[in-house]
N, C-alpha and C. Protein backbone atom coordinates (compact mmCIF):
# COMPACT_ATOMS: atom_id res chain seq x y z
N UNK A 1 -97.04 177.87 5.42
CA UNK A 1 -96.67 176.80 6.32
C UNK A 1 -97.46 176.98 7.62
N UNK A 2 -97.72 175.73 8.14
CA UNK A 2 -98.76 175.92 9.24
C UNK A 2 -98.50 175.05 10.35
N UNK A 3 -97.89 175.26 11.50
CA UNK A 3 -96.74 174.31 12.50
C UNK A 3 -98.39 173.58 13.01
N UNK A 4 -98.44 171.76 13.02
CA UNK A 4 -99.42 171.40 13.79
C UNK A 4 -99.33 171.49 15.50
N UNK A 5 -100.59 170.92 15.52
CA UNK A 5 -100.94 170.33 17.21
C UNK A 5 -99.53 169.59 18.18
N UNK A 6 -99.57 169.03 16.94
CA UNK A 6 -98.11 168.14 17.79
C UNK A 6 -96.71 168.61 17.71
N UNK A 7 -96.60 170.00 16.45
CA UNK A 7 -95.30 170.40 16.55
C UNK A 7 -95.56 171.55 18.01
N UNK A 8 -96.52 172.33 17.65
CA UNK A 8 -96.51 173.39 19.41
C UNK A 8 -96.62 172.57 20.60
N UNK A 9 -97.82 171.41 20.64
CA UNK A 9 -97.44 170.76 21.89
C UNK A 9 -95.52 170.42 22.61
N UNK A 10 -94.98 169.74 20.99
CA UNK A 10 -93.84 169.71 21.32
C UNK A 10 -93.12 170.97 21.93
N UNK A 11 -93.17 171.95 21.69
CA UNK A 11 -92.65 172.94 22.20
C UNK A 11 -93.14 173.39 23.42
N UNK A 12 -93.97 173.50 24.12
CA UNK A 12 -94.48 173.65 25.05
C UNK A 12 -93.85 172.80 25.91
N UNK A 13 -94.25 171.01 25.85
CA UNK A 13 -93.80 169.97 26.31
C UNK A 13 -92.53 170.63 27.24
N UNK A 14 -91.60 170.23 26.02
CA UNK A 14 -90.10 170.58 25.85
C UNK A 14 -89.96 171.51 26.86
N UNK A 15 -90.26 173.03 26.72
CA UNK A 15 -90.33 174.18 27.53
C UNK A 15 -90.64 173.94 29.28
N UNK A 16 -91.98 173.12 29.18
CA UNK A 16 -92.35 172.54 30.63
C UNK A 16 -91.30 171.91 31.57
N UNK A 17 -90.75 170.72 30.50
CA UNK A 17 -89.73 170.82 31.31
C UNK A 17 -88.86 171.21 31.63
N UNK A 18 -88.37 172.19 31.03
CA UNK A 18 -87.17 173.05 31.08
C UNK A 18 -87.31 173.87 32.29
N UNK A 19 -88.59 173.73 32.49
CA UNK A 19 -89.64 174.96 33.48
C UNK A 19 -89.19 173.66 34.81
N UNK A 20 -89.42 172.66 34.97
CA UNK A 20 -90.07 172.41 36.41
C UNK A 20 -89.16 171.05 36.56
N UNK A 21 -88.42 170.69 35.88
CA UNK A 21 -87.13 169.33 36.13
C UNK A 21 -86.27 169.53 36.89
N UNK A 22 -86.19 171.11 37.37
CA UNK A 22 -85.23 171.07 38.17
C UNK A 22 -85.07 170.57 39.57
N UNK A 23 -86.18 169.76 39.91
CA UNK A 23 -86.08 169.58 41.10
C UNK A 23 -86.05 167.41 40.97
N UNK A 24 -86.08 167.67 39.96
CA UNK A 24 -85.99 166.17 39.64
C UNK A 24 -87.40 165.90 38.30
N UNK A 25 -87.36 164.17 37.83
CA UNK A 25 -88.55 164.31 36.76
C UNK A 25 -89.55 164.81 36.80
N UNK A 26 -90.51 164.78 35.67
CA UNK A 26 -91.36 165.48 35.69
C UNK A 26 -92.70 164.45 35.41
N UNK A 27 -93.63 164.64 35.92
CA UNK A 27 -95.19 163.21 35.19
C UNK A 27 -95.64 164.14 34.10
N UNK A 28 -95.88 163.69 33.04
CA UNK A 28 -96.48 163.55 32.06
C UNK A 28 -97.95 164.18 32.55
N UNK A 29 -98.49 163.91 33.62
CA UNK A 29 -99.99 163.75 34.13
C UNK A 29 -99.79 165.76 34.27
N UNK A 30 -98.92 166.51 34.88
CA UNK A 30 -98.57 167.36 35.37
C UNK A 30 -98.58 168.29 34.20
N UNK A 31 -97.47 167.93 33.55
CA UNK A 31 -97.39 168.44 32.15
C UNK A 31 -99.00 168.85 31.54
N UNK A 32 -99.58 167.47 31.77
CA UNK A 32 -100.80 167.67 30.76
C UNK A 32 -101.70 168.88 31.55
N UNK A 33 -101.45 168.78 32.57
CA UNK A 33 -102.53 169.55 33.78
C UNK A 33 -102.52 171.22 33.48
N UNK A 34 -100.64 171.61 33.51
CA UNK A 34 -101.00 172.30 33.24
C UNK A 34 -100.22 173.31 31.89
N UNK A 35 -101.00 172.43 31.01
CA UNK A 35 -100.38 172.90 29.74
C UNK A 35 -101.60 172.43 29.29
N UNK A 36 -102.95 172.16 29.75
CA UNK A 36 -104.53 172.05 29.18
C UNK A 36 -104.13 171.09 27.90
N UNK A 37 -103.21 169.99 27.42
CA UNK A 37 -103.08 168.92 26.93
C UNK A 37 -103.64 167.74 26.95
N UNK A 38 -104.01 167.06 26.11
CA UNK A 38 -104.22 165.32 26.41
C UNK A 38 -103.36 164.79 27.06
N UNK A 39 -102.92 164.09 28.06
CA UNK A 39 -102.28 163.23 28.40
C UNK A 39 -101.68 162.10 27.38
N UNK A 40 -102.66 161.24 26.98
CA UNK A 40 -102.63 160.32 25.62
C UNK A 40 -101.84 161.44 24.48
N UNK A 41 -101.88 162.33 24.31
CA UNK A 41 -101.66 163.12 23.10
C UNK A 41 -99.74 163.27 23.45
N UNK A 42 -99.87 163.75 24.93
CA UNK A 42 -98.69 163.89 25.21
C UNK A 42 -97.34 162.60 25.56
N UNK A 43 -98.39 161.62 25.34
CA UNK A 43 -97.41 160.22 25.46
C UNK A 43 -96.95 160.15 24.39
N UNK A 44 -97.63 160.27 23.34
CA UNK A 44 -97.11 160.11 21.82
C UNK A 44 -96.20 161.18 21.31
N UNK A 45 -96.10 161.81 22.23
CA UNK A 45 -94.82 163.17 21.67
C UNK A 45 -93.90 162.66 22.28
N UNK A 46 -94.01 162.81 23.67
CA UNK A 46 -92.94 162.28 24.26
C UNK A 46 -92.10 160.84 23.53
N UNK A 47 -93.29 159.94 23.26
CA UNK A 47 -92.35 158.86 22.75
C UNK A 47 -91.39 159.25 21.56
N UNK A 48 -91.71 159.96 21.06
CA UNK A 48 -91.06 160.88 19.38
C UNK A 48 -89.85 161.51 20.27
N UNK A 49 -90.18 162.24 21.35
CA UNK A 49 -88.54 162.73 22.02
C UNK A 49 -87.44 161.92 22.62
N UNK A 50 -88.78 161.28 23.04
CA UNK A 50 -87.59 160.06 24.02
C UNK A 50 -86.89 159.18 23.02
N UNK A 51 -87.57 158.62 21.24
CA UNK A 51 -86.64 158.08 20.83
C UNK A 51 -85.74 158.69 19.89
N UNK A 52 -85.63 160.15 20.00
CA UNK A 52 -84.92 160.94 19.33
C UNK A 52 -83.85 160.93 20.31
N UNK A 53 -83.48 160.95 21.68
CA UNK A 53 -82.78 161.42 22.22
C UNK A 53 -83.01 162.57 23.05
N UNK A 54 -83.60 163.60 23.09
CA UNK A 54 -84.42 164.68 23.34
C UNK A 54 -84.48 164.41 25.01
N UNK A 55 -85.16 163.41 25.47
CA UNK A 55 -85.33 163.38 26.73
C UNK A 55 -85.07 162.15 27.51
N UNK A 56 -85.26 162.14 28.63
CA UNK A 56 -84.70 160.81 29.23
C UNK A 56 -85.86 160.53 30.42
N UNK A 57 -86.26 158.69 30.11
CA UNK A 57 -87.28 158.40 30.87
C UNK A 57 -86.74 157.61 32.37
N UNK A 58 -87.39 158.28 33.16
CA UNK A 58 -87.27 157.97 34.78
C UNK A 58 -88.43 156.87 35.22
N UNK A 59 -87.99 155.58 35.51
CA UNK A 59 -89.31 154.93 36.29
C UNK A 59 -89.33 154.82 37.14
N UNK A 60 -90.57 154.61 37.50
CA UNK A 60 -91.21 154.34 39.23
C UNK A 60 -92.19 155.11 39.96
N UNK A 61 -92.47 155.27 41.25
CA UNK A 61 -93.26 156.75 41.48
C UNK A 61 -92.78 157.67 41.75
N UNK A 62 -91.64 157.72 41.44
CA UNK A 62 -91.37 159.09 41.56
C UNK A 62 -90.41 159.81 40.28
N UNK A 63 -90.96 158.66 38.90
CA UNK A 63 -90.54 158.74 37.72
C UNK A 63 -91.01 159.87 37.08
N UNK A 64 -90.45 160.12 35.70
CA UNK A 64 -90.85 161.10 34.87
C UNK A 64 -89.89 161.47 34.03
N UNK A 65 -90.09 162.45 33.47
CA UNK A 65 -89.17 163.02 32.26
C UNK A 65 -88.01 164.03 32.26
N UNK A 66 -87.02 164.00 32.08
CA UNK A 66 -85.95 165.10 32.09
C UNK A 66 -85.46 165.57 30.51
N UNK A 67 -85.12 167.11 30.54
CA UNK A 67 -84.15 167.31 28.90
C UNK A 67 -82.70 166.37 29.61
N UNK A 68 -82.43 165.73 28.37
CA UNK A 68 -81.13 164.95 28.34
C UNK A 68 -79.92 165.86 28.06
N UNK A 69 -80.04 167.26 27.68
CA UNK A 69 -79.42 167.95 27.91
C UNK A 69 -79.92 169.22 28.27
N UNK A 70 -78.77 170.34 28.42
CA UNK A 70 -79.36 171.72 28.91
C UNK A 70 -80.30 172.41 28.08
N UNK A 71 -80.79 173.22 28.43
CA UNK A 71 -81.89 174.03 27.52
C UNK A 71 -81.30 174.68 26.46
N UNK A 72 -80.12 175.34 26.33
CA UNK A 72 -79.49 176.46 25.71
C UNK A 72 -78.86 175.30 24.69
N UNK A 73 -79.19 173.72 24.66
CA UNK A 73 -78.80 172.99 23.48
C UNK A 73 -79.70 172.58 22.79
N UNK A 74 -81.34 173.00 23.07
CA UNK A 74 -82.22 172.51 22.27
C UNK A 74 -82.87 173.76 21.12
N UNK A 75 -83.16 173.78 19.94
CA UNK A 75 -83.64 174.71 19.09
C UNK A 75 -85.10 174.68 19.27
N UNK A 76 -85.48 175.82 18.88
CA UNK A 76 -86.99 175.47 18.43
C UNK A 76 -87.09 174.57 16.94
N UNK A 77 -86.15 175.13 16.04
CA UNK A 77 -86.01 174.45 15.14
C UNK A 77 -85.89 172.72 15.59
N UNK A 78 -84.79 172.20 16.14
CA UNK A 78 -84.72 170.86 16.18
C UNK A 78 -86.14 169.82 16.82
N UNK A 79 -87.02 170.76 17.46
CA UNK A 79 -88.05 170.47 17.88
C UNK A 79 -88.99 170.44 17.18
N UNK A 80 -88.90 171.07 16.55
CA UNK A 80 -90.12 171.33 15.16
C UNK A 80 -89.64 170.47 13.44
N UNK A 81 -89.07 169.96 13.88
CA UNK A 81 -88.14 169.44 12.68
C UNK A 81 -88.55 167.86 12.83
N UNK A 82 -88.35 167.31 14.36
CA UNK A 82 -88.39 165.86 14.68
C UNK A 82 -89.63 165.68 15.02
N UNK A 83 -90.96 166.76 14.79
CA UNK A 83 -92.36 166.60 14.82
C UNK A 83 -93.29 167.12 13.57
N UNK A 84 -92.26 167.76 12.87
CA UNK A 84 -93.42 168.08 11.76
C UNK A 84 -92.70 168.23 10.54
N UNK A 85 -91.09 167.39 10.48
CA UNK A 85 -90.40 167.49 9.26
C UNK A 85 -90.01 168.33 8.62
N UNK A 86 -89.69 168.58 7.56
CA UNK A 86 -89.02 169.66 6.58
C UNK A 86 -90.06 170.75 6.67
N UNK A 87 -89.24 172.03 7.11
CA UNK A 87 -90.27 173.23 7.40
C UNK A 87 -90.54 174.17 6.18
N UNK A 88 -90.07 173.48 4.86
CA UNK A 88 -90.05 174.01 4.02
C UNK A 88 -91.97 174.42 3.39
N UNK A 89 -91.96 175.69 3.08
CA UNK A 89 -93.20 176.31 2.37
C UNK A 89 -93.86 175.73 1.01
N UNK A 90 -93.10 175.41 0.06
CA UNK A 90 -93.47 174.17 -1.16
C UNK A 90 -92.31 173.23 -0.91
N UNK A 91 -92.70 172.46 -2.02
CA UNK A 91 -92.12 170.83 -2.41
C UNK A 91 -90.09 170.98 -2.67
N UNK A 92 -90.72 171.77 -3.42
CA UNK A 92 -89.18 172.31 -4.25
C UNK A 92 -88.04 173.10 -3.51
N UNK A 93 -88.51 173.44 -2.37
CA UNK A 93 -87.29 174.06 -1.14
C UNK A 93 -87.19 173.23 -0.42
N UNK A 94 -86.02 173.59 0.35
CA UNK A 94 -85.55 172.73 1.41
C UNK A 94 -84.90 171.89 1.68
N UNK A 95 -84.90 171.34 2.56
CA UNK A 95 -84.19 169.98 3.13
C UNK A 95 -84.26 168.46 2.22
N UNK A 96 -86.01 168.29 1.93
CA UNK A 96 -86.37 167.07 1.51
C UNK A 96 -86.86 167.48 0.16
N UNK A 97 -85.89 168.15 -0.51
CA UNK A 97 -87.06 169.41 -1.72
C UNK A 97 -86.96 167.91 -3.19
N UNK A 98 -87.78 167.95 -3.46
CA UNK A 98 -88.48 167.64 -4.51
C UNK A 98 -87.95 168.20 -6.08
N UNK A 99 -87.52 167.23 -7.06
CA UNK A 99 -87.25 168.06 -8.08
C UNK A 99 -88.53 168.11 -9.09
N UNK A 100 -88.05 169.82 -9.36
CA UNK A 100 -88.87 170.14 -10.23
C UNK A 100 -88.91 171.02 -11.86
N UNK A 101 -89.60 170.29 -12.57
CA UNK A 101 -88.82 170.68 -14.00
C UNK A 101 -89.02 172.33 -14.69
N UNK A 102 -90.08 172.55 -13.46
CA UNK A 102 -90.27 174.23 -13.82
C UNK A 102 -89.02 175.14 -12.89
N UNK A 103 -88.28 174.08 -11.93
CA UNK A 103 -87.34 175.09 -11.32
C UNK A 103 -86.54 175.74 -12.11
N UNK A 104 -85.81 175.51 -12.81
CA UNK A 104 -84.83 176.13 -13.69
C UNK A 104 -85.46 177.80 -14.05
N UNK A 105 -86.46 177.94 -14.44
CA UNK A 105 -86.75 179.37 -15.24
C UNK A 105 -88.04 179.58 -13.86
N UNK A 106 -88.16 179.16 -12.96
CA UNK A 106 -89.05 179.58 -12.15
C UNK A 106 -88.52 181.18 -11.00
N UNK A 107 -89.38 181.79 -11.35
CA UNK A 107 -89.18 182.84 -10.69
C UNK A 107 -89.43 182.59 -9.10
N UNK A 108 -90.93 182.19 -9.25
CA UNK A 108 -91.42 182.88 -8.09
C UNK A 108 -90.78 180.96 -6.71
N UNK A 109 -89.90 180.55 -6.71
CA UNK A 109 -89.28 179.80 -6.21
C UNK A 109 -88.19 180.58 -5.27
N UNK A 110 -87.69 181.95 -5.91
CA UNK A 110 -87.19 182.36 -5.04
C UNK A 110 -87.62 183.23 -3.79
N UNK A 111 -89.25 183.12 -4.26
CA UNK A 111 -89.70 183.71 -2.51
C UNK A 111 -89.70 182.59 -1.80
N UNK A 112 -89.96 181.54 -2.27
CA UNK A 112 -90.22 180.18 -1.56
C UNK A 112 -88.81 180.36 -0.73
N UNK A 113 -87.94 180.16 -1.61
CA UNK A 113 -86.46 179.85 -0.78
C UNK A 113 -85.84 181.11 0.47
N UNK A 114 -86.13 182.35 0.12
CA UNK A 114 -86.54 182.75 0.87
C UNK A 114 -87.16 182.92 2.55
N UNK A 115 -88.20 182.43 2.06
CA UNK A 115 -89.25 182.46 2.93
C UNK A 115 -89.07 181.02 4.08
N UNK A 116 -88.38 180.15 3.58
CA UNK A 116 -87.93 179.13 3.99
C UNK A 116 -86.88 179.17 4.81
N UNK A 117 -85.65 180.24 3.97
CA UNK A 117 -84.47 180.98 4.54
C UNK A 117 -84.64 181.36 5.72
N UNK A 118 -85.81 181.95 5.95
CA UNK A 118 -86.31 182.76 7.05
C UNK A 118 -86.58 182.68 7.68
N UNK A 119 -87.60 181.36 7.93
CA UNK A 119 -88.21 180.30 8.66
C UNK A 119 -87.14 179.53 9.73
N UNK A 120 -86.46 179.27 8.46
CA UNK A 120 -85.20 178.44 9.54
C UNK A 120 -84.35 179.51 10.15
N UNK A 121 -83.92 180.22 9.60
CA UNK A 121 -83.19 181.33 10.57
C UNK A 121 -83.81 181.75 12.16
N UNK A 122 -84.51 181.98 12.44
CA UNK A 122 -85.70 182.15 13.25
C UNK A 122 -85.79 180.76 14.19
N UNK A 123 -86.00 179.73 13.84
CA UNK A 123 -86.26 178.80 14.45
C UNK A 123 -84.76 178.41 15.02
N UNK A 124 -83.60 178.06 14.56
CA UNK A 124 -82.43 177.57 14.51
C UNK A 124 -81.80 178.63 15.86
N UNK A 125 -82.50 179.66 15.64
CA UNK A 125 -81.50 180.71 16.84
C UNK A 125 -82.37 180.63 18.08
N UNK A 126 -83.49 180.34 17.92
CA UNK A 126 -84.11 180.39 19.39
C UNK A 126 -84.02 179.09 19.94
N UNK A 127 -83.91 178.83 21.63
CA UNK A 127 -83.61 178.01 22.05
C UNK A 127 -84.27 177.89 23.37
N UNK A 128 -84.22 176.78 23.82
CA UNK A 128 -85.22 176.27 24.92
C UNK A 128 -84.82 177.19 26.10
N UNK A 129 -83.75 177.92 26.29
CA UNK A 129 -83.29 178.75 27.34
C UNK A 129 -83.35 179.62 26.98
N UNK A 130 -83.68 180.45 25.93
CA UNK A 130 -84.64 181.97 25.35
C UNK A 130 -86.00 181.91 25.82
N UNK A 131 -86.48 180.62 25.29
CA UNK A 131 -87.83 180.48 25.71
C UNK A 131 -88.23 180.68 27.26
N UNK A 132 -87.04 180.09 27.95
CA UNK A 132 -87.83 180.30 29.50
C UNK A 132 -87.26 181.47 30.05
N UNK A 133 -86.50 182.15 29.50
CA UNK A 133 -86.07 183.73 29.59
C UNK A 133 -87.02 184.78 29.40
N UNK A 134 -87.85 184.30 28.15
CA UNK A 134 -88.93 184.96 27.77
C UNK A 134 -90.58 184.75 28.62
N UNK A 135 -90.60 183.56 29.27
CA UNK A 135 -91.48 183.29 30.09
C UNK A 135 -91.40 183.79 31.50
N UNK A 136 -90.23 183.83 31.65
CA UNK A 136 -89.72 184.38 33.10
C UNK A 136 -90.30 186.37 33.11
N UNK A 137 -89.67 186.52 31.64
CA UNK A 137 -89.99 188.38 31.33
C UNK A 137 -91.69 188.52 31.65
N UNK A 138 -92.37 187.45 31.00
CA UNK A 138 -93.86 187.98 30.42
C UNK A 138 -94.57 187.16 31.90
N UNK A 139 -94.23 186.42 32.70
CA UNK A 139 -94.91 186.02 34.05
C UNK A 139 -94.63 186.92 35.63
N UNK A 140 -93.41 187.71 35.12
CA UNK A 140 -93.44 188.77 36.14
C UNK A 140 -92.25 187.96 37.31
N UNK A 141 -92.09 186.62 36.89
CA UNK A 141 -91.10 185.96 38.06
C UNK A 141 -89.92 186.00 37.80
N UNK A 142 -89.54 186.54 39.09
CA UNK A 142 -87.42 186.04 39.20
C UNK A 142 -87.11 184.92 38.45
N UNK A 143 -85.40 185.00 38.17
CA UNK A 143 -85.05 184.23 37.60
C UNK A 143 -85.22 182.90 38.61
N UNK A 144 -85.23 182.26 38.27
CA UNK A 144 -85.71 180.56 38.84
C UNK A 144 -86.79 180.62 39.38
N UNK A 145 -87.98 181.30 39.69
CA UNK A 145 -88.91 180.73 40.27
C UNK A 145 -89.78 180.31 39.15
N UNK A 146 -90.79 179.54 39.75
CA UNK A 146 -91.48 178.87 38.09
C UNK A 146 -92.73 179.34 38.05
N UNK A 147 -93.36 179.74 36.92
CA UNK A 147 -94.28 180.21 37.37
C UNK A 147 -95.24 179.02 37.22
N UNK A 148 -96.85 179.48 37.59
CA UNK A 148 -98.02 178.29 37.90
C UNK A 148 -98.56 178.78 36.30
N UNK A 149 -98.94 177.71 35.87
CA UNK A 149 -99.74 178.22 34.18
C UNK A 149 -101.06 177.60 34.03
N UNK A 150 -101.93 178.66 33.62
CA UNK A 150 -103.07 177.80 33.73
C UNK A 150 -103.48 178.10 31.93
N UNK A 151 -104.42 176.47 31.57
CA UNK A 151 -104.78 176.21 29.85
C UNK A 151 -104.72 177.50 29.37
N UNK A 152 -104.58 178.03 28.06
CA UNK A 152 -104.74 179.47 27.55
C UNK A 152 -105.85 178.82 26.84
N UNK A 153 -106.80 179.80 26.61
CA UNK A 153 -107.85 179.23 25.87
C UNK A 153 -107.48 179.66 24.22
N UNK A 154 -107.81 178.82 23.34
CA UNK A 154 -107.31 179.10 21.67
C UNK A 154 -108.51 180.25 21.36
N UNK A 155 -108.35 181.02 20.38
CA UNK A 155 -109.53 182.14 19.99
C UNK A 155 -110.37 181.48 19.21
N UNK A 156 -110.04 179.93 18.74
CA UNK A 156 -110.50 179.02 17.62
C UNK A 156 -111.84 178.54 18.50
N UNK A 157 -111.47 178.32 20.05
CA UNK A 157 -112.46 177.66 20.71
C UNK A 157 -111.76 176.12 21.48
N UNK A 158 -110.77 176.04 20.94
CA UNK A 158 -109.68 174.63 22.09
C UNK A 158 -108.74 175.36 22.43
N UNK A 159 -108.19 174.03 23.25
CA UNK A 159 -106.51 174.66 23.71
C UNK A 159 -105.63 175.27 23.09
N UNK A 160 -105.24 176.27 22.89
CA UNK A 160 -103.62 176.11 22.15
C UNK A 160 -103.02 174.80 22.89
């Protein structure tokens, strides 16, 4: 399984604001700045959150984006779920699993399920307020101050 562009952006996104709403919305433009994102890339996520419920849109100039709820209610899982669907490893596990006529005597289905097991376990327990717990540990800042982030460069040669 291989989380895309738009399921980590989502997480990041998500995280950003969790990072910097506290003082009211957030621009999209900001986000993109400094999270080394498309802007365009990040409208189209956002629209996926905003009509999930996920976030709530502010207009005007001094509009922008807020979590519609607290951090410690969002998963990584539920984020990765409403951008890149069933996180299942084959067809035949999961959520949206697929029937299949070799399941019955299929062995090797139970690493799949497994591995799937595992996946979601993992995702389902971490939460948007771990995440900035964990950002707070690895940036060296007190609790509430935010830190400044600049693009990480990918080892691929783009953004993460």
């Amino acid at each position: 399984m291989k989380i895309s562009t738009k399921g980590r952006y989502a997480l990041r996104l998500m995280l950003d604001l969790a990072t910097y709403s506290t003082d009211g919305p957030v621009c999209l433009k900001d986000v993109a700045r400094r999270q080394g994102i498309s802007d365009k890339y990040l409208e189209q996520i956002i629209a996926t959150l905003n009509k999930a419920g996920y976030v709530k849109s502010i207009r005007g100039a001094q509009g922008g984006y807020l979590l519609k709820r607290d951090p410690a209610e969002y998963t990584a899982g539920m984020i990765l779920r409403l951008t890149e669907g069933d996180l299942a490893p084959v067809s035949c596990v999961g959520e949206e699993k697929e029937d299949c006529a070799r399941k019955p005597g299929c062995v090797t289905v139970r690493i799949w399920q497994q591995i799937n097991d595992a996946v979601n376990d993992v995702v389902d327990h971490i939460t948007l307020a771990d995440m900035l717990k964990w950002q707070t540990e690895i940036s060296g800042q007190k609790d509430g101050e935010r830190p400044e982030r600049k693009a990480a460069k990918d080892p691929r040669g783009g953004l993460e």
